[in-house]
C-alpha atoms as a PDB file:
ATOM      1  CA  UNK A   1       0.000   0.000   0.000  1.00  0.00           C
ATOM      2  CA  UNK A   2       2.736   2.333   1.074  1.00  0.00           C
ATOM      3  CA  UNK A   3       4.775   1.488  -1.957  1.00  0.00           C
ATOM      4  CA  UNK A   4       1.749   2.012  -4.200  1.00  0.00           C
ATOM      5  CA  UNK A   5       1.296   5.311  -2.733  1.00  0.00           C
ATOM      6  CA  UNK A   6       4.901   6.257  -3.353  1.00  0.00           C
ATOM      7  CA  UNK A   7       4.973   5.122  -7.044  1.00  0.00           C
ATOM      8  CA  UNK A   8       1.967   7.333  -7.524  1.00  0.00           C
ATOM      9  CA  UNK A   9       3.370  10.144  -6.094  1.00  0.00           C
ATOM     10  CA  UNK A  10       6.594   9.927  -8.384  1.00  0.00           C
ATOM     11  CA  UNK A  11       4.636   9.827 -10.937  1.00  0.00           C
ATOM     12  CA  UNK A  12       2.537  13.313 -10.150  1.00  0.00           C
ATOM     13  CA  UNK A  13       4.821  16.475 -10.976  1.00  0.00           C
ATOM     14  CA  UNK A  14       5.419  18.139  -7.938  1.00  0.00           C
ATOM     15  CA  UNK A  15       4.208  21.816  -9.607  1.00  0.00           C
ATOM     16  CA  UNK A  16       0.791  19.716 -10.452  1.00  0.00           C
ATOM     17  CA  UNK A  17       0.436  18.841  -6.986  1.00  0.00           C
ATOM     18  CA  UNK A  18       0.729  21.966  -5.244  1.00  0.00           C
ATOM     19  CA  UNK A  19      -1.818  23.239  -7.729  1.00  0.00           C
ATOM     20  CA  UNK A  20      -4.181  20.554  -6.986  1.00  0.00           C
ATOM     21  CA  UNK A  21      -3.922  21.269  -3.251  1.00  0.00           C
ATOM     22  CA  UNK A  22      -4.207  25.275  -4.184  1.00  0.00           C
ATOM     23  CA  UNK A  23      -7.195  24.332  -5.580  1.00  0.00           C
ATOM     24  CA  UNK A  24      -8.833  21.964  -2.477  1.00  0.00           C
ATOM     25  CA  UNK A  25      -7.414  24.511   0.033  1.00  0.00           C
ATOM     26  CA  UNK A  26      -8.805  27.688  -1.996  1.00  0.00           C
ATOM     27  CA  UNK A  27     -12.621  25.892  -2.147  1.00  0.00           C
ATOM     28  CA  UNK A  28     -12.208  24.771   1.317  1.00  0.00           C
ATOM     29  CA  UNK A  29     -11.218  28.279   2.387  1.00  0.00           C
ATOM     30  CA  UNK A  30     -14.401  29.610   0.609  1.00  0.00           C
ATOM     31  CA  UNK A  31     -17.022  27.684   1.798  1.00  0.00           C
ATOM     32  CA  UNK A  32     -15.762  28.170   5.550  1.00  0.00           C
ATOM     33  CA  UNK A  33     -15.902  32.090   4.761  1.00  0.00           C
ATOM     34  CA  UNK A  34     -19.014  32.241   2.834  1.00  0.00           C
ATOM     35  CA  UNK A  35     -20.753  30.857   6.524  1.00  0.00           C
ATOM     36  CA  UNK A  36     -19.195  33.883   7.876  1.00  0.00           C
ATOM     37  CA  UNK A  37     -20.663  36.219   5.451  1.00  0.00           C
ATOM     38  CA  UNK A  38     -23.736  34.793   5.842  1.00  0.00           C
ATOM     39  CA  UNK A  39     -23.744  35.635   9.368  1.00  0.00           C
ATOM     40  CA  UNK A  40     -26.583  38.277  10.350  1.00  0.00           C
ATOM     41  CA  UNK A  41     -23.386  40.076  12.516  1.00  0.00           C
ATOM     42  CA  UNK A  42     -19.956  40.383  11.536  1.00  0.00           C
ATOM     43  CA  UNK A  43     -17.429  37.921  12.691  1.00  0.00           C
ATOM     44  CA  UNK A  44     -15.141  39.165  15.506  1.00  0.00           C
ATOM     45  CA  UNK A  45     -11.807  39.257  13.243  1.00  0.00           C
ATOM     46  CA  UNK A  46     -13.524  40.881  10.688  1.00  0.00           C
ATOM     47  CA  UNK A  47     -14.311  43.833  12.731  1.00  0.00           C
ATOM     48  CA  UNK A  48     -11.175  44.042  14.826  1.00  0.00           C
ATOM     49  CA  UNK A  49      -9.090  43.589  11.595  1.00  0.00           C
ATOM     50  CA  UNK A  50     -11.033  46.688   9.588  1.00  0.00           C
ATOM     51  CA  UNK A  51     -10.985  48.944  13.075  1.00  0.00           C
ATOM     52  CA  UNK A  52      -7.408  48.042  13.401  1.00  0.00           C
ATOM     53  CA  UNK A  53      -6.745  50.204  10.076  1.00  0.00           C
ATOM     54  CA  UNK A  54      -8.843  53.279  11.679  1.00  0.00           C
ATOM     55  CA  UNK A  55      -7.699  55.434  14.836  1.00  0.00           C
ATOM     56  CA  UNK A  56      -9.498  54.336  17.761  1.00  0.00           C
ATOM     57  CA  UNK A  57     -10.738  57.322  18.744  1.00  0.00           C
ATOM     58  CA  UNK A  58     -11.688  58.247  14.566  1.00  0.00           C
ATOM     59  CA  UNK A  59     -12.999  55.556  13.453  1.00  0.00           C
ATOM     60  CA  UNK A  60     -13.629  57.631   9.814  1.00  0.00           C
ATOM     61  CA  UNK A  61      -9.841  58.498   9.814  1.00  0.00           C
ATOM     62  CA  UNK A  62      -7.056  55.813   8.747  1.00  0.00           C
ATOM     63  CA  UNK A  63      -3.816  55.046  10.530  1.00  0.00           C
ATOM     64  CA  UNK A  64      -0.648  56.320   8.647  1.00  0.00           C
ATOM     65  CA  UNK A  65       0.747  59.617   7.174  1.00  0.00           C
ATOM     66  CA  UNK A  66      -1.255  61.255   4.583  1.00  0.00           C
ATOM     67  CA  UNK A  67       0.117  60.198   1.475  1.00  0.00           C
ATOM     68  CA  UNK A  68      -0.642  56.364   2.558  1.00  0.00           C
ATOM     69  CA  UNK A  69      -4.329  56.932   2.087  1.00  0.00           C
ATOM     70  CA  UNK A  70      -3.571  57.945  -1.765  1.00  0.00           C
ATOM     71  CA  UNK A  71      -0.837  55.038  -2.308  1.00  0.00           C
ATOM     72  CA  UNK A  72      -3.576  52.473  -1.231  1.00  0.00           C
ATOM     73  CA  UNK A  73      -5.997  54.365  -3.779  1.00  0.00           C
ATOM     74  CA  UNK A  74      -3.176  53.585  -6.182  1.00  0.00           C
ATOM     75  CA  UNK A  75      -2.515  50.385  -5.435  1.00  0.00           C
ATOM     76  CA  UNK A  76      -6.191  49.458  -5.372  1.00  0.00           C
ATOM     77  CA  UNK A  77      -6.647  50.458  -8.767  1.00  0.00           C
ATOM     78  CA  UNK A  78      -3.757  47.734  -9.935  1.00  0.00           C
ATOM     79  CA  UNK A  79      -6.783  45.065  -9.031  1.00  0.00           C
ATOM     80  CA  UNK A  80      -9.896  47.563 -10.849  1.00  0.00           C
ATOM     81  CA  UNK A  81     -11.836  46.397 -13.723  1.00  0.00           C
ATOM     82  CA  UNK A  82     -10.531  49.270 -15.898  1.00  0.00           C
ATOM     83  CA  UNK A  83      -6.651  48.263 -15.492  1.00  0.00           C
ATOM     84  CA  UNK A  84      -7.265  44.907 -15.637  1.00  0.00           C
ATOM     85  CA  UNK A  85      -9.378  45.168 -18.888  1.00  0.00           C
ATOM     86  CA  UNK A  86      -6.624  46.820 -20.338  1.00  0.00           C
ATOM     87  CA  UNK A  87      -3.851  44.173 -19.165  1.00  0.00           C
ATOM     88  CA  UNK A  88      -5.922  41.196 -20.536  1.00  0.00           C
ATOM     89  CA  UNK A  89      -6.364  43.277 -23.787  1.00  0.00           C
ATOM     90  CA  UNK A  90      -2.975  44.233 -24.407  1.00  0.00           C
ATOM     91  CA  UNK A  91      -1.389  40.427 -23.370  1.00  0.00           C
ATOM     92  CA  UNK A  92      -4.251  38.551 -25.701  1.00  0.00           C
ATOM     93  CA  UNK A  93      -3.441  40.843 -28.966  1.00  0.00           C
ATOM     94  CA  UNK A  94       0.224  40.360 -28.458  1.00  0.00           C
ATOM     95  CA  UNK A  95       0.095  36.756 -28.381  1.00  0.00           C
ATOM     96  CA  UNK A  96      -2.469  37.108 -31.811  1.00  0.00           C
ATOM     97  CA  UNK A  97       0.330  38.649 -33.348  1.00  0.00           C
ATOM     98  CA  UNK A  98       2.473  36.372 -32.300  1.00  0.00           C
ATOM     99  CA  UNK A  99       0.274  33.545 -34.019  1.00  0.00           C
ATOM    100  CA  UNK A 100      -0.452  31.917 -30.434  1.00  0.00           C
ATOM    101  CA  UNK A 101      -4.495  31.881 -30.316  1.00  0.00           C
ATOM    102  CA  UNK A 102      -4.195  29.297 -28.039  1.00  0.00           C
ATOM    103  CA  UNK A 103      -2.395  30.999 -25.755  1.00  0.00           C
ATOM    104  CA  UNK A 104      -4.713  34.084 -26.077  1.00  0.00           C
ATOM    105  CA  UNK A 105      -7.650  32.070 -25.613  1.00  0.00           C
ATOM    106  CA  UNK A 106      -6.209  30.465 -22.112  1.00  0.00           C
ATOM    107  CA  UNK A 107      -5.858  33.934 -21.083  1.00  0.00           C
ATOM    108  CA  UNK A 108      -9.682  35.181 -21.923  1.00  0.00           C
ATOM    109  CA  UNK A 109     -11.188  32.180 -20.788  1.00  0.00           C
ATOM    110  CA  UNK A 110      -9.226  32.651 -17.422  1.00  0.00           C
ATOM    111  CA  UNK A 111      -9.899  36.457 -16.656  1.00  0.00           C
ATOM    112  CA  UNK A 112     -13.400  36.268 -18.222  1.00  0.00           C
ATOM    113  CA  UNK A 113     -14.385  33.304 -16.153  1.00  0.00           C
ATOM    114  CA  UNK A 114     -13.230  34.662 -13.203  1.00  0.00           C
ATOM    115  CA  UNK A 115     -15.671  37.757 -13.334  1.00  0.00           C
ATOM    116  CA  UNK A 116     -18.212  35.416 -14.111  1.00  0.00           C
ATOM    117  CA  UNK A 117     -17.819  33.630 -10.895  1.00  0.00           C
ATOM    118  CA  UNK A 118     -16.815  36.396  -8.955  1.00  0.00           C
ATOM    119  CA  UNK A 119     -20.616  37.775 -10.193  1.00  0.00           C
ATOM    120  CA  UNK A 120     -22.122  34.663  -9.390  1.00  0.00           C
ATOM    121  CA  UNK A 121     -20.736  34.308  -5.798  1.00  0.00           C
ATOM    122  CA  UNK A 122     -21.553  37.947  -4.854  1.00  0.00           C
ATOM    123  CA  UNK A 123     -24.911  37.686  -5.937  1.00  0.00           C
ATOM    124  CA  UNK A 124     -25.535  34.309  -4.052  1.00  0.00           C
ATOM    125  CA  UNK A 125     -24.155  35.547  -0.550  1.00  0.00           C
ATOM    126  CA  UNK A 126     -25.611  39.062  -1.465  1.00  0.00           C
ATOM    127  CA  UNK A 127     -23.351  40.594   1.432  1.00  0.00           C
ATOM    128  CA  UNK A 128     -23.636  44.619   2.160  1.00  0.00           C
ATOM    129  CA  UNK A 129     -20.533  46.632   2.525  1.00  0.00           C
ATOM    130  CA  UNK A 130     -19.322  47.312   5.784  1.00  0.00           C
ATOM    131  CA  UNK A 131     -20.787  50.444   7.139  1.00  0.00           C
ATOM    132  CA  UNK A 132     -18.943  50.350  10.586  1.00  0.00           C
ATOM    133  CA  UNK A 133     -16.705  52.622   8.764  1.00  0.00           C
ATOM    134  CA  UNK A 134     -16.608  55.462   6.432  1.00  0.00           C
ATOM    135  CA  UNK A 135     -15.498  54.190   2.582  1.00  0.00           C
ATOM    136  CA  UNK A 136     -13.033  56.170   1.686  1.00  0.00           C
ATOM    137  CA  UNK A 137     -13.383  54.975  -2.375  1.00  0.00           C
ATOM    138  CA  UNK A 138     -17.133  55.145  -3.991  1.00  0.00           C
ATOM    139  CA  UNK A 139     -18.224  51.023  -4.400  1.00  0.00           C
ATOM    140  CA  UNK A 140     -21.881  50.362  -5.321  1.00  0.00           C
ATOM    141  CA  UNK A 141     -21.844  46.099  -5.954  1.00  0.00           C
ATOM    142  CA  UNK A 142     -22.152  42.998  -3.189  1.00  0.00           C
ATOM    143  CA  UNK A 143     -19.338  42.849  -0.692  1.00  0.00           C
ATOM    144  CA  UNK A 144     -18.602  39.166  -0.801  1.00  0.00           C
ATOM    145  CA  UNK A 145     -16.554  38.131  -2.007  1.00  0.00           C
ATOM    146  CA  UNK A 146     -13.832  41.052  -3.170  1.00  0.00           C
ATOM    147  CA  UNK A 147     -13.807  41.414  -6.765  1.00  0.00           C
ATOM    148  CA  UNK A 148     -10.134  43.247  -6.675  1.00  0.00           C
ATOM    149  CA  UNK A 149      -8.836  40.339  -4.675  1.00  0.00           C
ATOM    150  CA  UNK A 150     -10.092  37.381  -6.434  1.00  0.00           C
ATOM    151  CA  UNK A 151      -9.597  39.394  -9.879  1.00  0.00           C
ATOM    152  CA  UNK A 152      -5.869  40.514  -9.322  1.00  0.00           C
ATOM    153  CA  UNK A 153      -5.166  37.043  -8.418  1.00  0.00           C
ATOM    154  CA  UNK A 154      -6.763  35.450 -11.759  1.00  0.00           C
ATOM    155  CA  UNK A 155      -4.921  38.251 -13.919  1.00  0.00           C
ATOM    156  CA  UNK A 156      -1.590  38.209 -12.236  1.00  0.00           C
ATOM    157  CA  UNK A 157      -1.585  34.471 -11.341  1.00  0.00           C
ATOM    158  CA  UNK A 158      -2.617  33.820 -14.765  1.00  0.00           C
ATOM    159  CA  UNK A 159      -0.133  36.307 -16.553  1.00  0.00           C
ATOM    160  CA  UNK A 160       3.127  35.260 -14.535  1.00  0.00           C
ATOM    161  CA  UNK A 161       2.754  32.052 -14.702  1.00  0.00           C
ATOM    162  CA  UNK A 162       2.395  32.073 -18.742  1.00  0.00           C
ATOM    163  CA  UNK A 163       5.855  34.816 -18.025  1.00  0.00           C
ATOM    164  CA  UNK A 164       7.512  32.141 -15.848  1.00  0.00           C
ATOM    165  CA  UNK A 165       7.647  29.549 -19.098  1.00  0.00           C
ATOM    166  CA  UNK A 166       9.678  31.952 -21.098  1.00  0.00           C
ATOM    167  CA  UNK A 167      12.244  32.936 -18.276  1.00  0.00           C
ATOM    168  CA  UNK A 168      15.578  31.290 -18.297  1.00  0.00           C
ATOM    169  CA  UNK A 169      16.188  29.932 -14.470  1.00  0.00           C
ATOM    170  CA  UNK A 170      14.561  29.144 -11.377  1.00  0.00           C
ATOM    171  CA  UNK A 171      15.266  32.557  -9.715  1.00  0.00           C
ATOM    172  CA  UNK A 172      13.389  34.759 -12.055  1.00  0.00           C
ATOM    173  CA  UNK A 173      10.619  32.334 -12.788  1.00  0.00           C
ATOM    174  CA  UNK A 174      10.352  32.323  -8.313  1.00  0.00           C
ATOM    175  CA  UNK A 175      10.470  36.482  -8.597  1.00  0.00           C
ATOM    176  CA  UNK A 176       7.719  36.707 -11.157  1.00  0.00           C
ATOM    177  CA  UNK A 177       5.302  34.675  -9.617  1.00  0.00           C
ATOM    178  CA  UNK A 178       6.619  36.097  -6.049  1.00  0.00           C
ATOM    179  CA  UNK A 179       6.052  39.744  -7.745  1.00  0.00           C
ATOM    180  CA  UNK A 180       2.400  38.130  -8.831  1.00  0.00           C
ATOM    181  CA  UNK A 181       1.354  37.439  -5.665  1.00  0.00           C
ATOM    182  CA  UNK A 182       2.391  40.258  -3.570  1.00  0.00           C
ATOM    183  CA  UNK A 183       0.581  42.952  -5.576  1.00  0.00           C
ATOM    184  CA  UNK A 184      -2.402  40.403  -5.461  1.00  0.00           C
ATOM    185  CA  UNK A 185      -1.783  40.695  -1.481  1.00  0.00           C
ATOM    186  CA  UNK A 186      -1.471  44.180  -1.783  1.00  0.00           C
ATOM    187  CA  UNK A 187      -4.624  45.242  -3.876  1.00  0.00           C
ATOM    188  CA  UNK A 188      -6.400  43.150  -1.373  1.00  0.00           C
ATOM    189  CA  UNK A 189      -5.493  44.751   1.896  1.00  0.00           C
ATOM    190  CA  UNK A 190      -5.977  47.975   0.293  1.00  0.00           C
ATOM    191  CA  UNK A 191      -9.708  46.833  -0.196  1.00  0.00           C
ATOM    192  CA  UNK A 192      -9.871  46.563   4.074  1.00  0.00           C
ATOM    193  CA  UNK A 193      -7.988  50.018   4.194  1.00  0.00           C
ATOM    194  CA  UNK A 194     -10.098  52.027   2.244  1.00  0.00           C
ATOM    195  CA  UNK A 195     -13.180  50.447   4.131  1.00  0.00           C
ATOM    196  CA  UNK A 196     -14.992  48.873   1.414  1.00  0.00           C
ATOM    197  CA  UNK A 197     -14.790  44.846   2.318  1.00  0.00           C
ATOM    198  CA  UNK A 198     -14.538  43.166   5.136  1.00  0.00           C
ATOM    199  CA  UNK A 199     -11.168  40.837   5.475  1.00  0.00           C
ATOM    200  CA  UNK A 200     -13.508  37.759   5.130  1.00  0.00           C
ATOM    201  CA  UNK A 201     -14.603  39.639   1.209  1.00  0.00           C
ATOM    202  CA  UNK A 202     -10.794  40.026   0.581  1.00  0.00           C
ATOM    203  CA  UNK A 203      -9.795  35.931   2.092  1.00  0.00           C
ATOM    204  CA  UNK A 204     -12.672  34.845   0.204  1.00  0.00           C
ATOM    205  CA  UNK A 205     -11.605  36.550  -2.974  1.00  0.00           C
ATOM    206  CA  UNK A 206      -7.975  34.977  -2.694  1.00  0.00           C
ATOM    207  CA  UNK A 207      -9.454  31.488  -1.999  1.00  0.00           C
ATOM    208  CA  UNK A 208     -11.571  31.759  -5.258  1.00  0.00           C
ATOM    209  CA  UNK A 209      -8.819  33.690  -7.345  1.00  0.00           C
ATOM    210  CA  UNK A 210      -6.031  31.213  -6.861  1.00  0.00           C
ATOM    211  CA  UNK A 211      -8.076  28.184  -6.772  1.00  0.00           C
ATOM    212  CA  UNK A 212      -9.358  29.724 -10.100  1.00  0.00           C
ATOM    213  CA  UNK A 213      -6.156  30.567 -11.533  1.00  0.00           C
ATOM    214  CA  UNK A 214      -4.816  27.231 -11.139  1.00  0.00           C
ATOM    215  CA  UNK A 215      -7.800  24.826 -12.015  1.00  0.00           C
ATOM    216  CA  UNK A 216      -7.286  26.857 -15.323  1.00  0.00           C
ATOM    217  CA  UNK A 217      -3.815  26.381 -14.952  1.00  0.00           C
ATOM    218  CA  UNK A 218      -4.161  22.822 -14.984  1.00  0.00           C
ATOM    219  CA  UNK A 219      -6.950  22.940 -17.333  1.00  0.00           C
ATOM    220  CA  UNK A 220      -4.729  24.450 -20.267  1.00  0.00           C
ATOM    221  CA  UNK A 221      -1.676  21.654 -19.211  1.00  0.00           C
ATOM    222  CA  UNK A 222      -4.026  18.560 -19.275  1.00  0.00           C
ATOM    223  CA  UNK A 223      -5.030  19.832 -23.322  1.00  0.00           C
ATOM    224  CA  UNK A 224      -1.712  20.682 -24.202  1.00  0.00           C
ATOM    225  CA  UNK A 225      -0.082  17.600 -22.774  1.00  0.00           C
ATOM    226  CA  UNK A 226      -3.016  15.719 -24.832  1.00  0.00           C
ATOM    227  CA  UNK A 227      -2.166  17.616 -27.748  1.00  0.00           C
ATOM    228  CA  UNK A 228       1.206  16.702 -27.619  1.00  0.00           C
ATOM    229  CA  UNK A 229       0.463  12.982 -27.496  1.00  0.00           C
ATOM    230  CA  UNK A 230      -2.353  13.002 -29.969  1.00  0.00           C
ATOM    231  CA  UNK A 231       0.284  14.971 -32.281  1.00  0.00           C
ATOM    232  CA  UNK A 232       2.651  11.678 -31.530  1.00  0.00           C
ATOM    233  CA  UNK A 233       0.454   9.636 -32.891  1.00  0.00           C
END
């Protein structure tokens, strides 16, 4: 049994496995928080976490010096629909002109599909925004989960990993998808900042943004690896 087990995990590459357990720990992570968001109160962490980013005696007024409050504006709009649009855009027509529709098509299907389920989840919770502070960015749509977070991860995850294939060695492929992940981190706890999700919104839009970005992922390798043998043949 134990040698059985051991064969079979040779045989699974070890990148494949961590995105299979991306995957079953992003879903996992979203169900739990999705119970939270369903909750007629707000969870405990949820408001400690967003009143930790206020002054305790100003709740409408945001720790740090001035100019953080406009960096986080900045760095919020890395994860907005408008930016993001225009990322997607530009990254599918160069890979048209480079004759690699396939490779354009991975990278609509992934960013389009994650708005559609990013939709579809905030219109099944139906969460409000948080009004135990003052938003200090206009927002109008569902609070759960965050849109910037789970969208910043699709787009970035999606985009440095199709970078990583082209670099030459381990350490810049590592820095890339390092550099992905850390302005997906960063759009998202701008989102708590600026008072327009709860942290639950911004975890739950991780969760569903890498798990996303790597059942696509895996999705695209498991047709190209069948391509590849059908070509074979």
């Amino acid at each position: 049994m134990k040698s059985t087990a051991n064969a079979l995990l040779n045989k699974i590459e070890f990148p494949v496995l961590l995105a299979g357990l991306t995957i079953a720990g992003g879903l996992w992570g979203l169900v739990e928080l999705m119970e939270v968001a369903r909750a007629t109160t707000p969870h405990a962490f949820d408001t400690e976490i967003l009143l930790a980013f206020r002054h305790a005696s100003q709740p409408d007024s945001p720790i740090g010096p001035p100019w953080l409050q406009g960096a986080m504006r900045d760095i919020t709009s890395l994860g907005s629909s408008a930016v993001l649009v225009l990322i997607t855009t530009a990254t599918i027509v160069y890979f048209l002109l480079m004759r690699r529709p396939a490779t354009a098509l991975f990278v609509f299907v992934s960013v389009a599909g994650g708005q559609v389920v990013s939709s579809l989840l905030k219109h099944e919770v139906d969460r409000p925004r948080p009004g135990l502070v003052s938003h200090l960015v206009n927002e109008t749509s569902f609070s759960f989960p965050s849109g910037h977070a789970m969208l910043s991860a699709v787009t970035y995850l999606t985009l440095g990993s199709l970078a990583a294939r082209f670099l030459p060695n381990r350490r810049t492929k590592i820095f890339v998808l390092g550099l992905a992940v850390l302005i997906t981190v960063l759009v998202g706890t701008s989102r708590v900042y600026l008072g327009v999700h709860w942290p639950s919104d911004v975890l739950a839009g991780w969760c569903a943004g890498f798990a996303w970005a790597m059942l696509c992922w895996l999705a695209a390798r498991l047709l190209q690896r069948r391509k590849v043998v059908a070509d074979s043949e």
